[in-house]
Structure formats: C-alpha cells, structure tokens
Protein backbone atom coordinates (compact mmCIF):
# COMPACT_ATOMS: atom_id res chain seq x y z
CA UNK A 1 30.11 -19.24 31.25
CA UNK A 2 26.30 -20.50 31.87
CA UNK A 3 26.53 -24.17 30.40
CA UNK A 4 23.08 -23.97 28.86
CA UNK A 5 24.28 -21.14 26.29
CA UNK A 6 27.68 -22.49 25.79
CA UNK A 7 27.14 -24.50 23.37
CA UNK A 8 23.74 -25.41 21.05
CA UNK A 9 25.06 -28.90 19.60
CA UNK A 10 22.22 -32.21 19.83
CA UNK A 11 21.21 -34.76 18.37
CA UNK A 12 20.42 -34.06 14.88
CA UNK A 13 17.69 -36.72 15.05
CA UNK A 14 15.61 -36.13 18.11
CA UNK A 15 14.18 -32.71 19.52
CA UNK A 16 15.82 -30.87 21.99
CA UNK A 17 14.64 -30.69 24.94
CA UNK A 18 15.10 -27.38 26.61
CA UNK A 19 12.95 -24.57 24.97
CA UNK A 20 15.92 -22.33 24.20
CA UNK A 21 17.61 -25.43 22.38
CA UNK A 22 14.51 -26.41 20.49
CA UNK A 23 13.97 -22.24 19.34
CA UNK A 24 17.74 -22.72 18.46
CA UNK A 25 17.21 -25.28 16.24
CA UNK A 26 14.23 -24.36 14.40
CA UNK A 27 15.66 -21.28 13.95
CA UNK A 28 18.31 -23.05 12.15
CA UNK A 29 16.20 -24.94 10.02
CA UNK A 30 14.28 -22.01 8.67
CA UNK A 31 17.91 -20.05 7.68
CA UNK A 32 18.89 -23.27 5.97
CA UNK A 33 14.94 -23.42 4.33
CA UNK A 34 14.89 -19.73 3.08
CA UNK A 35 18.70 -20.49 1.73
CA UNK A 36 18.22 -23.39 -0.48
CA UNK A 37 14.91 -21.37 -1.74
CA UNK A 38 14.73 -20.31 -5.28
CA UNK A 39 12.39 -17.18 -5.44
CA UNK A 40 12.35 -13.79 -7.55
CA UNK A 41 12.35 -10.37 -5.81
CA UNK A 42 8.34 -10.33 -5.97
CA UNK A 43 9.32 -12.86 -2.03
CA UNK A 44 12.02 -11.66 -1.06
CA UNK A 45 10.38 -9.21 1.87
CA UNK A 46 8.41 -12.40 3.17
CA UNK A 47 11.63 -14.54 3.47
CA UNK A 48 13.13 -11.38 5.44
CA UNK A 49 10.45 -11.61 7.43
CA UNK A 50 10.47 -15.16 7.91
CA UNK A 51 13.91 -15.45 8.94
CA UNK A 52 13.32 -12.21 11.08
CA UNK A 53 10.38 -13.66 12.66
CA UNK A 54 11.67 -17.23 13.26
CA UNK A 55 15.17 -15.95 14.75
CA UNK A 56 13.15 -13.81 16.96
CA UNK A 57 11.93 -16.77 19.16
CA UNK A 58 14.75 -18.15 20.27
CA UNK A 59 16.47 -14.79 20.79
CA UNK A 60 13.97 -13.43 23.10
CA UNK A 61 13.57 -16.95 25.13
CA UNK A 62 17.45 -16.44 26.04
CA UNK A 63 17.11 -13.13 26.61
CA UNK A 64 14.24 -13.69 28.65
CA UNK A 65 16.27 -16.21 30.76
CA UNK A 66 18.14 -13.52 31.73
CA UNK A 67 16.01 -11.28 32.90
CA UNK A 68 15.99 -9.09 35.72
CA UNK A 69 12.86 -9.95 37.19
CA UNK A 70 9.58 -12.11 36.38
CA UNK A 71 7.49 -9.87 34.54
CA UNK A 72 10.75 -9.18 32.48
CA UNK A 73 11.23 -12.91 32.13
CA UNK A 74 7.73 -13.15 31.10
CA UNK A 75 7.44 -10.05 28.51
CA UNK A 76 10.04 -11.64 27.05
CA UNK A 77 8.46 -15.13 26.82
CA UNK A 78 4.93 -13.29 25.47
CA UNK A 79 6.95 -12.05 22.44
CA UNK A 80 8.74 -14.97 21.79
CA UNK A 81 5.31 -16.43 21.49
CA UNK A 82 4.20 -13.72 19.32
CA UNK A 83 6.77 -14.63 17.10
CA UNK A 84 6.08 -17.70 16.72
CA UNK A 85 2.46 -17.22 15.27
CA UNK A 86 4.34 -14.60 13.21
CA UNK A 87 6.54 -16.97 11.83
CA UNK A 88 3.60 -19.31 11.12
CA UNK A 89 1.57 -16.55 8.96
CA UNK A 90 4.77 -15.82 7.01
CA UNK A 91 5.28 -19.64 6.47
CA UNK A 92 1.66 -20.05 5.96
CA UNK A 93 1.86 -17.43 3.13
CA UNK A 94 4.53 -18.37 1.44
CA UNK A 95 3.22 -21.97 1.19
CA UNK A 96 0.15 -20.34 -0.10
CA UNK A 97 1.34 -17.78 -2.65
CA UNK A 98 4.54 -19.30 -4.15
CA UNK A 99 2.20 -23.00 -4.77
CA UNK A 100 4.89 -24.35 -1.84
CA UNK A 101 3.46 -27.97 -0.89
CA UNK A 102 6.56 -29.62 -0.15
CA UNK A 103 6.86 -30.70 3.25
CA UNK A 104 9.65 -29.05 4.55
CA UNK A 105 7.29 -26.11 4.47
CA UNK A 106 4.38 -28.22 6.49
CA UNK A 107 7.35 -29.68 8.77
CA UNK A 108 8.18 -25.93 9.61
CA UNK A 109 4.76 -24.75 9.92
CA UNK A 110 4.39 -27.76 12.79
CA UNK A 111 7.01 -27.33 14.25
CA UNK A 112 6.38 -23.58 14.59
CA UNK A 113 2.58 -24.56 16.16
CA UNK A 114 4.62 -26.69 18.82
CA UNK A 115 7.05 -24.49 20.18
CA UNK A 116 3.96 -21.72 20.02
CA UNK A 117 1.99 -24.26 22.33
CA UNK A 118 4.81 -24.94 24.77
CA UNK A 119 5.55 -21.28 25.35
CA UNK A 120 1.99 -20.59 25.76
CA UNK A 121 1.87 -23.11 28.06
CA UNK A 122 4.57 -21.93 30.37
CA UNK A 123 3.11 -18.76 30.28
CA UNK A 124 0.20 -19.78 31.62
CA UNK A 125 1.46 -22.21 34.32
CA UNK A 126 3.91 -19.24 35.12
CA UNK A 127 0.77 -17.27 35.83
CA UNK A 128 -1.37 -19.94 37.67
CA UNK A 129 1.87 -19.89 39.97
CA UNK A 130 2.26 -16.59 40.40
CA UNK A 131 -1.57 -16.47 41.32
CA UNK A 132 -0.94 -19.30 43.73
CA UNK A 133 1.71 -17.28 45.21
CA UNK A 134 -0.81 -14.85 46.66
C-alpha cells in the first residue's frame, strides 16, 4: 500500500505538510465543527453543503494523485480548488446568517483561503512547467 494514504495521523498541533494531509485534516475539523453545531432545520441544507463541500477537497486531491495522466491530475486539482472557495461561501454564510462570530468559524474560513491559495498555486506552477516543457 502507497505510504502517503496509509495512514492520515500528525501532529495535532502543527499543519501538515503534504496537501492531501492538510485537505485531510481540515476536512476533519469542519465534520467535528458542523457536529458540535446547534442549529434548527431552517441550516441544515448549508451544513450539508458545508461538509459536502469541505470533504470534497481532499477527496479529489487524492484522487487526483492518482490519475492517469496530467490533465487528469490537474482537472482534479481545479475542482479541489473549486471546492475550496465553495466551502468558504458556505462558511462565509453561515457566519453571516446564523450571527456565528466565534472563531472557530474565522479559523475555518482561513484555513479554507490557505489551502485555496496553495492549490492555486500548484496549478499554476504546474502550468508554467508544462509551458516550459514546450
């Protein structure tokens, strides 16, 4: 078995490094968020979404890692990013609408902004290389 999916265990205290790690754990944070949540029905289809969104990430950066080819690799990556500013809107309005101001919520929404900047980043450098390549 690939040792970079066999296990997702770190250091609670400091950010993982590898992207797939970091989507992991985020993703785990915003289950445990939307868990310990108290809201009435009127949310409940924006915490679906949330979770949806947020899970999304890190799903489609491993699945993207296993791709068959480079564009693959990188279709995958562009939705993974795409998720990410989706799970920012969805966090974004359900700080706004529910009077949220805690900063779990802001910690989230942060943390969401930084894993959306490193995978645009490697998107990009992934096309400067390709473009080099030719």
């Amino acid at each position: 078995m690939d040792d970079e999916f066999e296990i997702f265990e770190f250091n609670e205290e400091a950010k993982p490094y590898k992207i797939c790690h970091r989507c992991y754990a985020f993703s785990r944070e915003v289950i445990r968020y939307v868990r310990d949540c108290r809201y009435d029905n009127t949310f409940r289809s924006l915490f679906e979404q949330l979770v949806r969104s947020a899970t999304s990430i890190g799903a489609n950066v491993v699945e993207g890692k296993s791709g068959s080819s480079k564009k693959d690799w990188k279709n995958f990556y562009i939705i993974a990013l795409k998720s990410a500013n989706e799970t920012k809107y969805w966090l974004c309005l359900i700080r706004d609408t529910m009077g949220v101001s805690g900063a779990k919520v802001q910690e989230l929404i942060n943390e969401a902004d930084e894993i959306s900047k490193i995978l645009a980043s490697i998107i990009i450098n992934a096309n400067d290389n390709q473009s080099s390549n030719f």
